[in-house]
C-alpha atoms as a PDB file:
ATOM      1  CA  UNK A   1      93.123  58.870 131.445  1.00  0.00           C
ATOM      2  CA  UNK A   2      94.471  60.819 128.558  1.00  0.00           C
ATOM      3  CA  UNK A   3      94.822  64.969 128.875  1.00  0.00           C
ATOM      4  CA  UNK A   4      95.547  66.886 125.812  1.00  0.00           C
ATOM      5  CA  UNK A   5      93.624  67.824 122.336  1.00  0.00           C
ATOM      6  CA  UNK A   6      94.070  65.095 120.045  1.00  0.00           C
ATOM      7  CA  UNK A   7      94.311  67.979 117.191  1.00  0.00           C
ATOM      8  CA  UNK A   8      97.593  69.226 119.149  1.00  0.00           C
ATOM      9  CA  UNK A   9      99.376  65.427 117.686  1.00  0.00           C
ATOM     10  CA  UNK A  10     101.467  65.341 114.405  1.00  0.00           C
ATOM     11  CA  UNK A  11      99.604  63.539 112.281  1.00  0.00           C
ATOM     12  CA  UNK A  12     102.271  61.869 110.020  1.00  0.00           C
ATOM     13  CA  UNK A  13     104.872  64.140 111.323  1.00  0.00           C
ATOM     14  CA  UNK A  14     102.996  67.409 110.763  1.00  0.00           C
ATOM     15  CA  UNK A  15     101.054  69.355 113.233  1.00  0.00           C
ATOM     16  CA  UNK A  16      97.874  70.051 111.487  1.00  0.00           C
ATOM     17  CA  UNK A  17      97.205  73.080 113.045  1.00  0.00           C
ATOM     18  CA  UNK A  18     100.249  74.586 111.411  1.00  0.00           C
ATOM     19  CA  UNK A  19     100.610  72.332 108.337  1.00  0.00           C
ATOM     20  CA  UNK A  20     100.551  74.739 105.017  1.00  0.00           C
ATOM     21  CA  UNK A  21     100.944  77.406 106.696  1.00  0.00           C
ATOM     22  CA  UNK A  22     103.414  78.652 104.715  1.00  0.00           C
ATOM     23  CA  UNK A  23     102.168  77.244 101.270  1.00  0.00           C
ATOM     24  CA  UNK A  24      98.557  77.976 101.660  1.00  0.00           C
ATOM     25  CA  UNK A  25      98.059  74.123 100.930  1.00  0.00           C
ATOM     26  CA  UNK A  26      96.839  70.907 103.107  1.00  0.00           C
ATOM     27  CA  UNK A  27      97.314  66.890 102.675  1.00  0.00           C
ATOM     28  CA  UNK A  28      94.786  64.874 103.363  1.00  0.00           C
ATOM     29  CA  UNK A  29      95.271  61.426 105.546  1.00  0.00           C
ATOM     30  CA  UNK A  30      97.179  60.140 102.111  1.00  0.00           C
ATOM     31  CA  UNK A  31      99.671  62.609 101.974  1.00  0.00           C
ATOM     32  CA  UNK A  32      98.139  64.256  98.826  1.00  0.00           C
ATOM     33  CA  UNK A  33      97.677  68.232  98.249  1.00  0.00           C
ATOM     34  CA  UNK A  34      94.585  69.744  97.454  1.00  0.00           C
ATOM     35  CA  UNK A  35      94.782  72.616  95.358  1.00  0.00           C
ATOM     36  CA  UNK A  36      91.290  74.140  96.641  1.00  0.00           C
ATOM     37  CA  UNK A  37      92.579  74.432 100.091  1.00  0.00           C
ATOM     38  CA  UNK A  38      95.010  77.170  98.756  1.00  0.00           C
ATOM     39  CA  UNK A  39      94.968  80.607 100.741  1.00  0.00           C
ATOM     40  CA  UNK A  40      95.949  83.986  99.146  1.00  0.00           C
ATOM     41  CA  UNK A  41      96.360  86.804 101.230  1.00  0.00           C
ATOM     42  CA  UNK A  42      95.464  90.414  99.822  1.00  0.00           C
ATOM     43  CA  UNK A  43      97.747  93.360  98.596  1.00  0.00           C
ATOM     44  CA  UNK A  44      96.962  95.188 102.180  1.00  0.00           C
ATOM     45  CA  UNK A  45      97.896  91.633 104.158  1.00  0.00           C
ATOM     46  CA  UNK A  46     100.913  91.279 101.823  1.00  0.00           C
ATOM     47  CA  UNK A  47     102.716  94.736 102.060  1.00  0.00           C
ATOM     48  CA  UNK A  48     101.771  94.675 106.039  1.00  0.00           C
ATOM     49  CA  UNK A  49     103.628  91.178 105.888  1.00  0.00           C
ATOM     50  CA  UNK A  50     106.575  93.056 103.956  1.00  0.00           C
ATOM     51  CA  UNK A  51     106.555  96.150 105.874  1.00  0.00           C
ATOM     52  CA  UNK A  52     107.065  94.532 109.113  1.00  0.00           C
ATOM     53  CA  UNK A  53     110.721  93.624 109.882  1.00  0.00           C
ATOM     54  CA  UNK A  54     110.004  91.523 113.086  1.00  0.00           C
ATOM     55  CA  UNK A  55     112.124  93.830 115.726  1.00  0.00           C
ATOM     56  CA  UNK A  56     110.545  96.123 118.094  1.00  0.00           C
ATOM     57  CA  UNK A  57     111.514  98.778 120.928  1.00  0.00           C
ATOM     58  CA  UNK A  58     111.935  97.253 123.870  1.00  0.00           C
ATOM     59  CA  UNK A  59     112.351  99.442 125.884  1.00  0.00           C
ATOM     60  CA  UNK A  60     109.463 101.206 124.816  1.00  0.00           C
ATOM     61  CA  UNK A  61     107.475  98.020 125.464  1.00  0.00           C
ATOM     62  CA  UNK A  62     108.848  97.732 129.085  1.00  0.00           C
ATOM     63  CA  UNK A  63     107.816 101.036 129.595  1.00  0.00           C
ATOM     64  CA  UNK A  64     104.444 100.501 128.916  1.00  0.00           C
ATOM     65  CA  UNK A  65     104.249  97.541 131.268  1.00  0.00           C
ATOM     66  CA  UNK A  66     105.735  99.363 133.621  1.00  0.00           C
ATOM     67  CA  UNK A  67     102.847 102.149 133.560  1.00  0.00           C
ATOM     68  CA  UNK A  68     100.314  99.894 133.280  1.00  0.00           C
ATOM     69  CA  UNK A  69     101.737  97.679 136.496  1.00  0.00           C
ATOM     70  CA  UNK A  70     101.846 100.583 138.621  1.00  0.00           C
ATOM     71  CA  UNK A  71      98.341 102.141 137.047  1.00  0.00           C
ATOM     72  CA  UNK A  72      99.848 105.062 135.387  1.00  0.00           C
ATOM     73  CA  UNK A  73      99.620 103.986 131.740  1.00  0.00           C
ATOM     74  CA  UNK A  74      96.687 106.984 130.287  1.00  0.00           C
ATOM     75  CA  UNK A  75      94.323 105.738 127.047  1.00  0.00           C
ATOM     76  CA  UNK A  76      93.085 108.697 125.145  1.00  0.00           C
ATOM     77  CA  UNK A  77      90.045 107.805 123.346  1.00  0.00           C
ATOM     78  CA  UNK A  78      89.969 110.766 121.462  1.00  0.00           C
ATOM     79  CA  UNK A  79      93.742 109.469 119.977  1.00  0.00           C
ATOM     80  CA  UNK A  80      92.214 105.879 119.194  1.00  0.00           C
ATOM     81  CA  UNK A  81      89.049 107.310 117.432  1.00  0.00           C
ATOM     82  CA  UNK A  82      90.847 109.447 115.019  1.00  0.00           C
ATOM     83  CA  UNK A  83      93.173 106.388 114.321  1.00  0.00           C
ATOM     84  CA  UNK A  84      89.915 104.422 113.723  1.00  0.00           C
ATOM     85  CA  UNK A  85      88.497 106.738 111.556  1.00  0.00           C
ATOM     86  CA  UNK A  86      92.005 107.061 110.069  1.00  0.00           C
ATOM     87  CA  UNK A  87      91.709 103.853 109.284  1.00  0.00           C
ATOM     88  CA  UNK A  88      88.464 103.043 107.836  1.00  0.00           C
ATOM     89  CA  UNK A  89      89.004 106.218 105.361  1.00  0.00           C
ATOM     90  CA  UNK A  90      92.139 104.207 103.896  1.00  0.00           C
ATOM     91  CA  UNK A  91      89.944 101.119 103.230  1.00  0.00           C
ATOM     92  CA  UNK A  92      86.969 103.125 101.560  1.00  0.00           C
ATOM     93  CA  UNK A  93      89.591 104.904  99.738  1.00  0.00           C
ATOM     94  CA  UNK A  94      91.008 101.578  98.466  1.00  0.00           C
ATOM     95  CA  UNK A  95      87.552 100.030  97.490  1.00  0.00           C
ATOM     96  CA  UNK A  96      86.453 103.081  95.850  1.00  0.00           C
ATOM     97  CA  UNK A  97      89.816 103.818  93.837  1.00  0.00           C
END
């Protein structure tokens, strides 16, 4: 009996879950590249993709597990709706402009 998804296998040495990932391109079982398959990401996707430098506080983040562990950790929904209002004005601002 066999466990696993047969989609998790490298096909010809690449995983196709992750194959052109990075080029926005696939093969097909020959090997070839199909131009339709390509992906372009948008001007908001691409300076988020700049703008993020891949670190991160720590110890901020172990702080926050720490308060949620011990049921401290407070959620202001006030704080989240004006950050999701925030939000959506940028993007109707960007469409409109």
């Amino acid at each position: 009996m066999k466990i696993g998804n047969p989609l998790d296998k490298a096909v010809g040495g690449v995983s196709p879950r992750t194959e052109g990932a990075s080029t926005g391109k696939t093969s097909s079982s020959s090997g070839s590249v199909s131009e339709s398959s390509k992906v372009t990401l948008s001007t908001v996707a691409s300076g988020l993709i700049s703008a993020a430098d891949g670190t991160f506080d720590a110890d901020k983040v172990s702080s926050v597990k720490e308060s949620i562990d011990n049921g401290t950790y407070k959620i202001s929904p006030e704080v989240i709706a004006d950050k999701l209002i925030g939000n959506a004005k940028e993007l109707l601002q960007g469409k409109q402009g």
